[in-house]
Protein backbone atom coordinates (compact mmCIF):
# COMPACT_ATOMS: atom_id res chain seq x y z
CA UNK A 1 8.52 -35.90 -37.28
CA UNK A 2 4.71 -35.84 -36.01
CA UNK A 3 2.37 -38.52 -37.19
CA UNK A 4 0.01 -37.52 -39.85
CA UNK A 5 -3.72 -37.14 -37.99
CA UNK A 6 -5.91 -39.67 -39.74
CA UNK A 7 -7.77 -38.84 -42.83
CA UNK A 8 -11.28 -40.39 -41.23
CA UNK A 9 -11.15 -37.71 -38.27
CA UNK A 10 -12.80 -34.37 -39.60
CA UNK A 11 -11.49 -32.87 -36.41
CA UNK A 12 -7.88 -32.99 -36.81
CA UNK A 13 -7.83 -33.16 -40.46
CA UNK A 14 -7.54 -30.23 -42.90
CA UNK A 15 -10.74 -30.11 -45.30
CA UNK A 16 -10.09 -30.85 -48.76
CA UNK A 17 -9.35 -27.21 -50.03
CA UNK A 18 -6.60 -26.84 -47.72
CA UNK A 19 -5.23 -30.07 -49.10
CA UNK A 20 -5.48 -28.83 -52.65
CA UNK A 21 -3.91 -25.58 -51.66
CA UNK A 22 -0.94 -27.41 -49.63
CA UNK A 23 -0.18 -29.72 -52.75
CA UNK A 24 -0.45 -26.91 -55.02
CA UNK A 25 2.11 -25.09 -52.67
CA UNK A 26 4.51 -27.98 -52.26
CA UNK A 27 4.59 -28.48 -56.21
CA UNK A 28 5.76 -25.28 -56.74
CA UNK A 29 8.59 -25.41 -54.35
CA UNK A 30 9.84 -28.53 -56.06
CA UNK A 31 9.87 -26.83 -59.02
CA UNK A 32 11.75 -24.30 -57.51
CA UNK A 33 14.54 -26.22 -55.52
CA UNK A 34 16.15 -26.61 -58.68
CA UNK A 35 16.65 -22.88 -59.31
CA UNK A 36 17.62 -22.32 -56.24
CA UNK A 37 20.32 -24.37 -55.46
CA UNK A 38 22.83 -22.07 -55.66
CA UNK A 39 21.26 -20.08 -53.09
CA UNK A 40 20.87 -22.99 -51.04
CA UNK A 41 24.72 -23.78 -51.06
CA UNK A 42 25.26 -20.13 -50.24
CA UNK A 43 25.26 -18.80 -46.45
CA UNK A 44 22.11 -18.41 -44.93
CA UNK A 45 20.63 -21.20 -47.01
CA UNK A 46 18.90 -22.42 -44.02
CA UNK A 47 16.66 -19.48 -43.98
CA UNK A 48 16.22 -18.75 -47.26
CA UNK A 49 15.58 -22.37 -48.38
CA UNK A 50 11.90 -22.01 -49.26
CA UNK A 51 10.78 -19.41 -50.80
CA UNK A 52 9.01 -16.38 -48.76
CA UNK A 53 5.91 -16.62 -51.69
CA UNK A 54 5.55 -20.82 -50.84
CA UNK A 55 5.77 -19.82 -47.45
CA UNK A 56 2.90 -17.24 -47.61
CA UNK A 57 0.77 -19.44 -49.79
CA UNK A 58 1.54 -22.52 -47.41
CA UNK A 59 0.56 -20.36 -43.88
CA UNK A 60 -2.42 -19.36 -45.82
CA UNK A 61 -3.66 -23.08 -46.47
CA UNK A 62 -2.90 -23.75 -43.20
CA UNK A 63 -4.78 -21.40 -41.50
CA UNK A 64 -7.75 -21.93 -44.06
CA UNK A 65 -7.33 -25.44 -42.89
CA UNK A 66 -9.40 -26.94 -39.40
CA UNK A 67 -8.47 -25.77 -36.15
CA UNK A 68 -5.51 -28.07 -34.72
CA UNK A 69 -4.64 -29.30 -38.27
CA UNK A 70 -0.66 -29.87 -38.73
CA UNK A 71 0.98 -27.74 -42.31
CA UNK A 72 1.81 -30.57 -43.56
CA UNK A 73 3.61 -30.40 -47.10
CA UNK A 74 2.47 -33.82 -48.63
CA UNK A 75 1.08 -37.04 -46.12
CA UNK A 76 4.47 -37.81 -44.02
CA UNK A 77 6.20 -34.55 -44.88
CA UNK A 78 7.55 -32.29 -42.39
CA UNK A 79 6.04 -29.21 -42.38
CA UNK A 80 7.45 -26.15 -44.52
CA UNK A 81 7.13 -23.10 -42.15
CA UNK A 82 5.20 -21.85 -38.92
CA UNK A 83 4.07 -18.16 -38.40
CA UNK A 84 4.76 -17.55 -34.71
CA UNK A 85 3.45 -13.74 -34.89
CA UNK A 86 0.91 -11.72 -36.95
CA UNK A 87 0.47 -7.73 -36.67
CA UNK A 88 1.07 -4.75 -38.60
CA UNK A 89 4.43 -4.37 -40.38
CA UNK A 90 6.26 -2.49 -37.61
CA UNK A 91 5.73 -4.99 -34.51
CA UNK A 92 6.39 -7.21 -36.90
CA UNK A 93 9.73 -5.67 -37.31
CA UNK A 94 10.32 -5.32 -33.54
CA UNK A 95 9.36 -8.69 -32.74
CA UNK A 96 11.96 -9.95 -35.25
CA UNK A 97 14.60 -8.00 -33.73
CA UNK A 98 13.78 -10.40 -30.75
CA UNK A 99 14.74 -13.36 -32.37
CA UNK A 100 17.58 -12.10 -34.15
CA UNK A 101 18.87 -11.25 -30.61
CA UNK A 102 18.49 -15.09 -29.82
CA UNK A 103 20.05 -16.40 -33.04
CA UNK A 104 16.47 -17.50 -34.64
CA UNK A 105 16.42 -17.54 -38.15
CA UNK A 106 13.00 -16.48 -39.43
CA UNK A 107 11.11 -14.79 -42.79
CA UNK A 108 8.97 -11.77 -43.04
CA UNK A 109 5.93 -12.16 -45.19
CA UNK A 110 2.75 -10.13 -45.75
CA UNK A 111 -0.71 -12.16 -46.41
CA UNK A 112 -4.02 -10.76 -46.46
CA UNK A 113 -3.21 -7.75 -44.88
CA UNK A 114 -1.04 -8.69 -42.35
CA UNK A 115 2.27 -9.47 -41.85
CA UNK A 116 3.95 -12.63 -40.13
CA UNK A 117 7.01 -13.63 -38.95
CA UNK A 118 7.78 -17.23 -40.32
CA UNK A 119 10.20 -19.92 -38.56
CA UNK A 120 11.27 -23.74 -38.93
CA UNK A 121 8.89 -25.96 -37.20
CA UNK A 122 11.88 -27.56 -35.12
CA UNK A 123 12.31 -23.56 -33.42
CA UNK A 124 8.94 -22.53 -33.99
CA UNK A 125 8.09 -23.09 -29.95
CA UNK A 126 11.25 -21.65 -28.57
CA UNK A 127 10.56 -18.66 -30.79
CA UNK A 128 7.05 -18.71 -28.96
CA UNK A 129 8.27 -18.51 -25.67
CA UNK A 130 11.05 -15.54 -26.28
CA UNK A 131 8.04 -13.59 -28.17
CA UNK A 132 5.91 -14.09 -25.23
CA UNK A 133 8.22 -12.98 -23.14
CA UNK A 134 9.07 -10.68 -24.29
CA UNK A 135 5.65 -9.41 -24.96
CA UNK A 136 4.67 -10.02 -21.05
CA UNK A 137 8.02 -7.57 -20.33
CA UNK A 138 6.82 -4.74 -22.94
CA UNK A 139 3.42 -4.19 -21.27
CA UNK A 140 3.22 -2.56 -17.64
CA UNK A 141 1.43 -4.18 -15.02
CA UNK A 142 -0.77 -2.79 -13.38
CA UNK A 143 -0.16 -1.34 -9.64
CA UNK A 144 -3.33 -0.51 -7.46
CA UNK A 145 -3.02 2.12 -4.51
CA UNK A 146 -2.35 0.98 -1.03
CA UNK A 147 -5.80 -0.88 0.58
CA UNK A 148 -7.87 1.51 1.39
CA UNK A 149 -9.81 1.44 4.75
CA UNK A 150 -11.93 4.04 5.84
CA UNK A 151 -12.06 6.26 9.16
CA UNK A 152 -15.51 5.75 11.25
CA UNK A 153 -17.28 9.15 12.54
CA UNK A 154 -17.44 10.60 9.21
CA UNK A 155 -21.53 11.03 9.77
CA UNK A 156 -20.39 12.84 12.82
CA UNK A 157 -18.50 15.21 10.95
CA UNK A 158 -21.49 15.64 8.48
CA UNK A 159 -24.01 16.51 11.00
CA UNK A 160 -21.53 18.74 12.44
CA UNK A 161 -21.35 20.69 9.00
CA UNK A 162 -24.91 20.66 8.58
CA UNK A 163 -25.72 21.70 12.01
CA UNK A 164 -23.38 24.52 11.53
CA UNK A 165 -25.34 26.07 8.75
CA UNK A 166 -28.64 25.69 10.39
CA UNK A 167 -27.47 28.02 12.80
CA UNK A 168 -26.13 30.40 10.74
CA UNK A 169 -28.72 30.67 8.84
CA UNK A 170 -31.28 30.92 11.80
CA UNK A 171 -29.19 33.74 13.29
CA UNK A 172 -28.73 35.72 10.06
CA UNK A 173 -32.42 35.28 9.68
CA UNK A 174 -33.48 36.56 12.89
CA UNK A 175 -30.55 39.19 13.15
CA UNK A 176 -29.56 37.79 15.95
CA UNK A 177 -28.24 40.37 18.07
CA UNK A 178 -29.67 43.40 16.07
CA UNK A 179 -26.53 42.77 13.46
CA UNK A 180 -27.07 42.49 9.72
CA UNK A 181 -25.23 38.95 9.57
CA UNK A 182 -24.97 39.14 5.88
CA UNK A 183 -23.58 42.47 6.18
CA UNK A 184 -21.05 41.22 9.02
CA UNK A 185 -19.63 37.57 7.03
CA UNK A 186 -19.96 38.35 3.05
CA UNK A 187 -17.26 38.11 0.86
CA UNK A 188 -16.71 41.89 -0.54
CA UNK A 189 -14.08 42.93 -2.84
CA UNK A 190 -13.13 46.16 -1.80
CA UNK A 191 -11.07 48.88 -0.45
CA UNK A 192 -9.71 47.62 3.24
CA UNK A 193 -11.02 44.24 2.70
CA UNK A 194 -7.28 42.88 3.01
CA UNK A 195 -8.00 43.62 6.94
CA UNK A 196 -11.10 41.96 7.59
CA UNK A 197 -9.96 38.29 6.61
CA UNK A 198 -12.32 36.74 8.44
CA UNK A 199 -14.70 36.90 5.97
CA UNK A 200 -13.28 34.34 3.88
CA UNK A 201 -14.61 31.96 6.91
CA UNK A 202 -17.95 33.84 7.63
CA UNK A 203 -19.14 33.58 4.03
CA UNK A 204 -18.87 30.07 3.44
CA UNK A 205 -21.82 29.83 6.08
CA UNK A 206 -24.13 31.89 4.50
CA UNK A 207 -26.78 31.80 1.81
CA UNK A 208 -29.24 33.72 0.36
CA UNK A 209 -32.21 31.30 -0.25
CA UNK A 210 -34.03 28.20 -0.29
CA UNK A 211 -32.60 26.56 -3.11
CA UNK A 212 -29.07 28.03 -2.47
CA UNK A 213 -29.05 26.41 0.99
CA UNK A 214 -30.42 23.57 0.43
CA UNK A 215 -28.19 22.86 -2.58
CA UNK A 216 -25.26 23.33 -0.48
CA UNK A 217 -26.39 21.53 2.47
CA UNK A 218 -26.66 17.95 0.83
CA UNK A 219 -24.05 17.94 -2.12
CA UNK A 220 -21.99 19.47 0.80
CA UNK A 221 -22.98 16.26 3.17
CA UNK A 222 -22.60 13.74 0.45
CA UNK A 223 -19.03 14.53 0.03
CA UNK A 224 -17.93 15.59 3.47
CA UNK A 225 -19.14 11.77 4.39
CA UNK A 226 -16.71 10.49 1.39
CA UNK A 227 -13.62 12.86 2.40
CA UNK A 228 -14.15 11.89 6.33
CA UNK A 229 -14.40 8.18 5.65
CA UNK A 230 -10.75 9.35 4.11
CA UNK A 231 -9.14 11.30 5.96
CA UNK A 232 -10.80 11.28 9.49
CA UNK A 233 -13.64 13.71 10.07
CA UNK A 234 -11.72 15.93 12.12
CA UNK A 235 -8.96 16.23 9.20
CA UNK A 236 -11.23 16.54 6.56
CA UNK A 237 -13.22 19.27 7.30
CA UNK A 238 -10.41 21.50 8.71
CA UNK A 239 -8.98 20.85 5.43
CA UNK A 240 -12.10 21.61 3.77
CA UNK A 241 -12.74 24.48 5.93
CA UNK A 242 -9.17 25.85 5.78
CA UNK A 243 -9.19 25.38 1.49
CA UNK A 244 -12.66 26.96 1.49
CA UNK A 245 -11.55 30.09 3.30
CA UNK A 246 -7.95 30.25 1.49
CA UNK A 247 -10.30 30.22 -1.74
CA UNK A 248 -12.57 32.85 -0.40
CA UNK A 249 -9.14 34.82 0.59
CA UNK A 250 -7.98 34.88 -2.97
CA UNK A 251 -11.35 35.87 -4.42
CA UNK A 252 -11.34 38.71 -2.14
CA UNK A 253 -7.95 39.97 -3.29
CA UNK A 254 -8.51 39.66 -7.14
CA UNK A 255 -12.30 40.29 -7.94
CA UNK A 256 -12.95 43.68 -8.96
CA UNK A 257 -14.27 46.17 -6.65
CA UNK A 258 -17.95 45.85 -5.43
CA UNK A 259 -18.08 42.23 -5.25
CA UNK A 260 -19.53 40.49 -3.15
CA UNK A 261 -20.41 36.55 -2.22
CA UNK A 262 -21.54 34.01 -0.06
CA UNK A 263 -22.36 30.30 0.41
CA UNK A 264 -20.44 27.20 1.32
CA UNK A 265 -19.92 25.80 -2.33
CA UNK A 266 -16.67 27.18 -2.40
CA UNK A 267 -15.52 24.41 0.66
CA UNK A 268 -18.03 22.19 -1.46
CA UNK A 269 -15.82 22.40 -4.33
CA UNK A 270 -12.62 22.24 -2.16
CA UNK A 271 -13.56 18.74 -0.41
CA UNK A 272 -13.85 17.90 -4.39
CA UNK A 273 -10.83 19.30 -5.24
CA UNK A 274 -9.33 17.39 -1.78
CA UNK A 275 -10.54 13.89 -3.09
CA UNK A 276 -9.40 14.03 -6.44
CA UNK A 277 -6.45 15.63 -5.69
CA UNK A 278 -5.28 12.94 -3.25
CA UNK A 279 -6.04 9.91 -5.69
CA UNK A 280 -4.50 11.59 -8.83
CA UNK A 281 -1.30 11.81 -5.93
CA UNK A 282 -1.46 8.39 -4.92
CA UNK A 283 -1.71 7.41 -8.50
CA UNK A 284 1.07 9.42 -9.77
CA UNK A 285 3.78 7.05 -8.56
CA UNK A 286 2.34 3.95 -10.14
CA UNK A 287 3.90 2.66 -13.32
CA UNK A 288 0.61 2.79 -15.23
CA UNK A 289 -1.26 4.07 -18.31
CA UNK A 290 -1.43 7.69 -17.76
CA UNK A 291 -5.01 7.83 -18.43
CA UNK A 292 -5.15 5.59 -15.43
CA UNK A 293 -2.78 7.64 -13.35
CA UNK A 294 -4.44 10.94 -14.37
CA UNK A 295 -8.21 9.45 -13.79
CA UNK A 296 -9.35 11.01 -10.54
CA UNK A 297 -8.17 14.56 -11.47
CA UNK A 298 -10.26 14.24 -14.55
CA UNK A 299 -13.48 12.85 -12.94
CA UNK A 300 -12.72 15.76 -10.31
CA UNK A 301 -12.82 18.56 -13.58
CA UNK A 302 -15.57 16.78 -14.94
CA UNK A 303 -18.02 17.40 -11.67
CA UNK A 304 -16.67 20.68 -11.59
CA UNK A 305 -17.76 21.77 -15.29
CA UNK A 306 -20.91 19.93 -14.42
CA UNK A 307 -21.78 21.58 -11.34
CA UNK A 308 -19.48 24.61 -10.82
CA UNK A 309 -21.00 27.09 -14.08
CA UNK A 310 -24.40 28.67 -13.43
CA UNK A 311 -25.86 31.61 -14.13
CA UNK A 312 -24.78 35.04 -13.71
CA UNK A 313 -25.17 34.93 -10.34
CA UNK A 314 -22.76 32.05 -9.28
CA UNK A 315 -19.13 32.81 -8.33
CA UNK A 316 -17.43 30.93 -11.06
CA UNK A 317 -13.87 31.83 -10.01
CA UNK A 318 -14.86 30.77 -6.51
CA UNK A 319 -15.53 27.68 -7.29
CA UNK A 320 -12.57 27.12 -9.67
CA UNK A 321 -10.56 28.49 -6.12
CA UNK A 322 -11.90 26.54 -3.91
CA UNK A 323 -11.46 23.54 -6.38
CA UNK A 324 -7.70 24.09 -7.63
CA UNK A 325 -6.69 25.23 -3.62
CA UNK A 326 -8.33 21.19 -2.23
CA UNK A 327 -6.80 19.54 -5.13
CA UNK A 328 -3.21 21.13 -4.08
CA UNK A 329 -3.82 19.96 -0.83
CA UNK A 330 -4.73 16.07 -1.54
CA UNK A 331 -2.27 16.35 -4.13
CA UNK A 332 -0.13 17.02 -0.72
CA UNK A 333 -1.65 14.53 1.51
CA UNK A 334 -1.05 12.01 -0.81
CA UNK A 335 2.61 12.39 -1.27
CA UNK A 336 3.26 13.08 2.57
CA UNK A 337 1.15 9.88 2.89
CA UNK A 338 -1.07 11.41 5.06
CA UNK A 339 -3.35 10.58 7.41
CA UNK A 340 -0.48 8.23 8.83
CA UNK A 341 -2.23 7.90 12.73
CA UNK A 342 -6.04 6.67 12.61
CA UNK A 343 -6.49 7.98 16.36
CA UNK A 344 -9.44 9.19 17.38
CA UNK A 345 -7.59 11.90 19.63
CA UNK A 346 -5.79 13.22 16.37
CA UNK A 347 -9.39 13.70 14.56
CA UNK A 348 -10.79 14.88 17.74
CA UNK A 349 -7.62 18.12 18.23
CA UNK A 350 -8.35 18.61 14.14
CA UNK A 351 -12.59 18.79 14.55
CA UNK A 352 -11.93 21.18 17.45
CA UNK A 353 -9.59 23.12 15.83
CA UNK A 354 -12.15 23.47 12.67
CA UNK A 355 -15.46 24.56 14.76
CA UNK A 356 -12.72 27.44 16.31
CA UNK A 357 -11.60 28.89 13.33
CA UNK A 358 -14.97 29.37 12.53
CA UNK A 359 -16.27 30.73 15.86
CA UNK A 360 -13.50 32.75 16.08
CA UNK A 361 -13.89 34.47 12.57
CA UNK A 362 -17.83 34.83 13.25
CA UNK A 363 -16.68 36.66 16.76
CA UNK A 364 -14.55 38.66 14.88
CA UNK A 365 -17.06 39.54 12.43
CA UNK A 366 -20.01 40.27 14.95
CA UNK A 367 -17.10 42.61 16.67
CA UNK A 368 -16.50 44.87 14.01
CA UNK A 369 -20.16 45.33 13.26
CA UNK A 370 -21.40 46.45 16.70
């Protein structure tokens, strides 16, 4: 039995309505052990003992009451009944199948909205600790993605990018070698077009103005620095390159005849695609919320509506391409944990292999125009 606080303390003791409402509480179950005991000989008397309206009334004064204040019946009384749980009606439900599976005895009850789960004080904090439990058990913890640590040289593999559209767009303004570059490396939808596949390369390094270079030139830089400080430089732009031109490759076979396009947003939108892909992979296997699984993918469509639609002008479906093709491929990465080597040899065979695609498709190109 637990000492009654003292009356003088206005800390631990209930305030004077409380009192009145306990009393009044505690009257009317004396009035009503009399009528009851025939239920109270009868099994399950334990439980049923008090009635589930004295109950309600009594966890009502006693939250009403001051914080830390004991239900207390009448001074020296033990108290009647302890709500170990609140909530709506069906985890109230659940959580009393969880003490029925430990032998708990315990009343439902509904009071001001809400409905509780009542036990004997001598129970009340084992039931506690199995509802805790079992409430730590019922929600998923959390699991974060493998430390990430980033690959140096990624600036390296900017200015590389950048330096590569400079000249491109120096030659194709001078007509370097008395060849109409733009006629040479655009993206046309048309009759034969299946042979000249080098296009889908040569047209993600051209532009047609200002605006549309410059555009492309630092959105471009921005996120080839945040997919080579993830995958490597080298990797990420022959990825970037490789999604950009299988993109460009598709475009080419399905746009209607007469089309034609240019510009390196379609790689833009694939290095995108390749970052959002690869988190929404590495988060896939976690047991999370799926909103938290499915995160990156959806910040990934999110930059795409925002910067992908334009005018009539813009390649739309280029952009969707090159998006959908770099999210495959992170998707990919991510599940073939890949990079697995952070040598610099490894990045170095990848950047080479990246600035020969491209000189070899431009070759090509020049070639067939002569």
């Amino acid at each position: 039995m637990e000492k009654e606080p003292n009356s003088e303390s206005p800390e631990n003791s209930p305030s004077d309505a409380a009192r009145d409402r306990v009393r009044d509480a505690e009257r009317g179950a004396e009035r009503d052990a009399e009528r009851d005991a025939e239920r109270d000989a009868a099994p399950g008397a334990a439980r049923d003992a008090v009635p589930v309206a004295v109950r309600d009334a009594v966890s009502v004064a006693a939250r009403d009451a001051a914080p830390g204040a004991v239900l207390m019946a009448m001074p020296g009384a033990v108290p009647v009944a302890v709500p170990v749980f609140r909530g709506s009606r069906a985890a109230c439900w659940e959580f009393g199948l969880v003490l029925d599976a430990k032998g708990l005895a315990y009343d439902r009850a509904e009071s001001g909205g809400e409905w509780l789960l009542l036990v004997d004080p001598a129970v009340a904090d084992v039931a506690s600790d199995e509802l805790a439990r079992y409430t730590a058990e019922r929600t998923p913890r959390r699991q974060e993605p493998a430390p990430f640590i980033p690959f140096h040289g990624s600036a390296l593999g900017a200015a590389a990018y950048a330096f590569v559209l400079i000249l491109t767009a120096y030659c194709a303004g001078i007509q370097l070698f008395d060849i109409d570059w733009f006629e040479a490396g655009a993206l046309e939808s048309k009759a034969g077009a299946a042979g000249e596949g080098w296009r889908a390369v040569t047209a993600l390094t051209l532009h047609l103005d200002q605006e549309h270079f410059l555009g492309n030139l630092l959105f471009g830089v921005g996120i080839g620095i945040l997919a080579g400080r993830m995958f490597g430089p080298g990797l990420a732009w022959l990825s970037i390159l490789l999604s950009g031109a299988a993109a460009n490759g598709i475009d080419m076979l399905v746009s209607p005849s007469g089309h034609r396009a240019v510009g390196a947003s379609t790689a833009v939108f694939a290095a995108l695609g390749l970052l959002a892909g690869f988190g929404w992979g590495q988060r896939l296997g976690l047991k999370d919320r799926r909103l938290y699984r499915w995160a990156p993918l959806f910040a990934g469509v999110c930059l795409l509506a925002l910067l992908g639609a334009g005018n009539e002008h813009v390649d739309v479906l280029g952009h969707l391409l090159g998006f959908f093709v770099g999210t495959l491929l992170g998707w990919v990465f991510a599940r073939a944990s890949l990079p697995r080597g952070r040598g610099i040899a490894f990045q170095m065979v990848t950047g080479f292999v990246a600035l020969l695609v491209l000189c070899s498709a431009w070759l090509l190109a020049l070639r067939h125009s002569r």
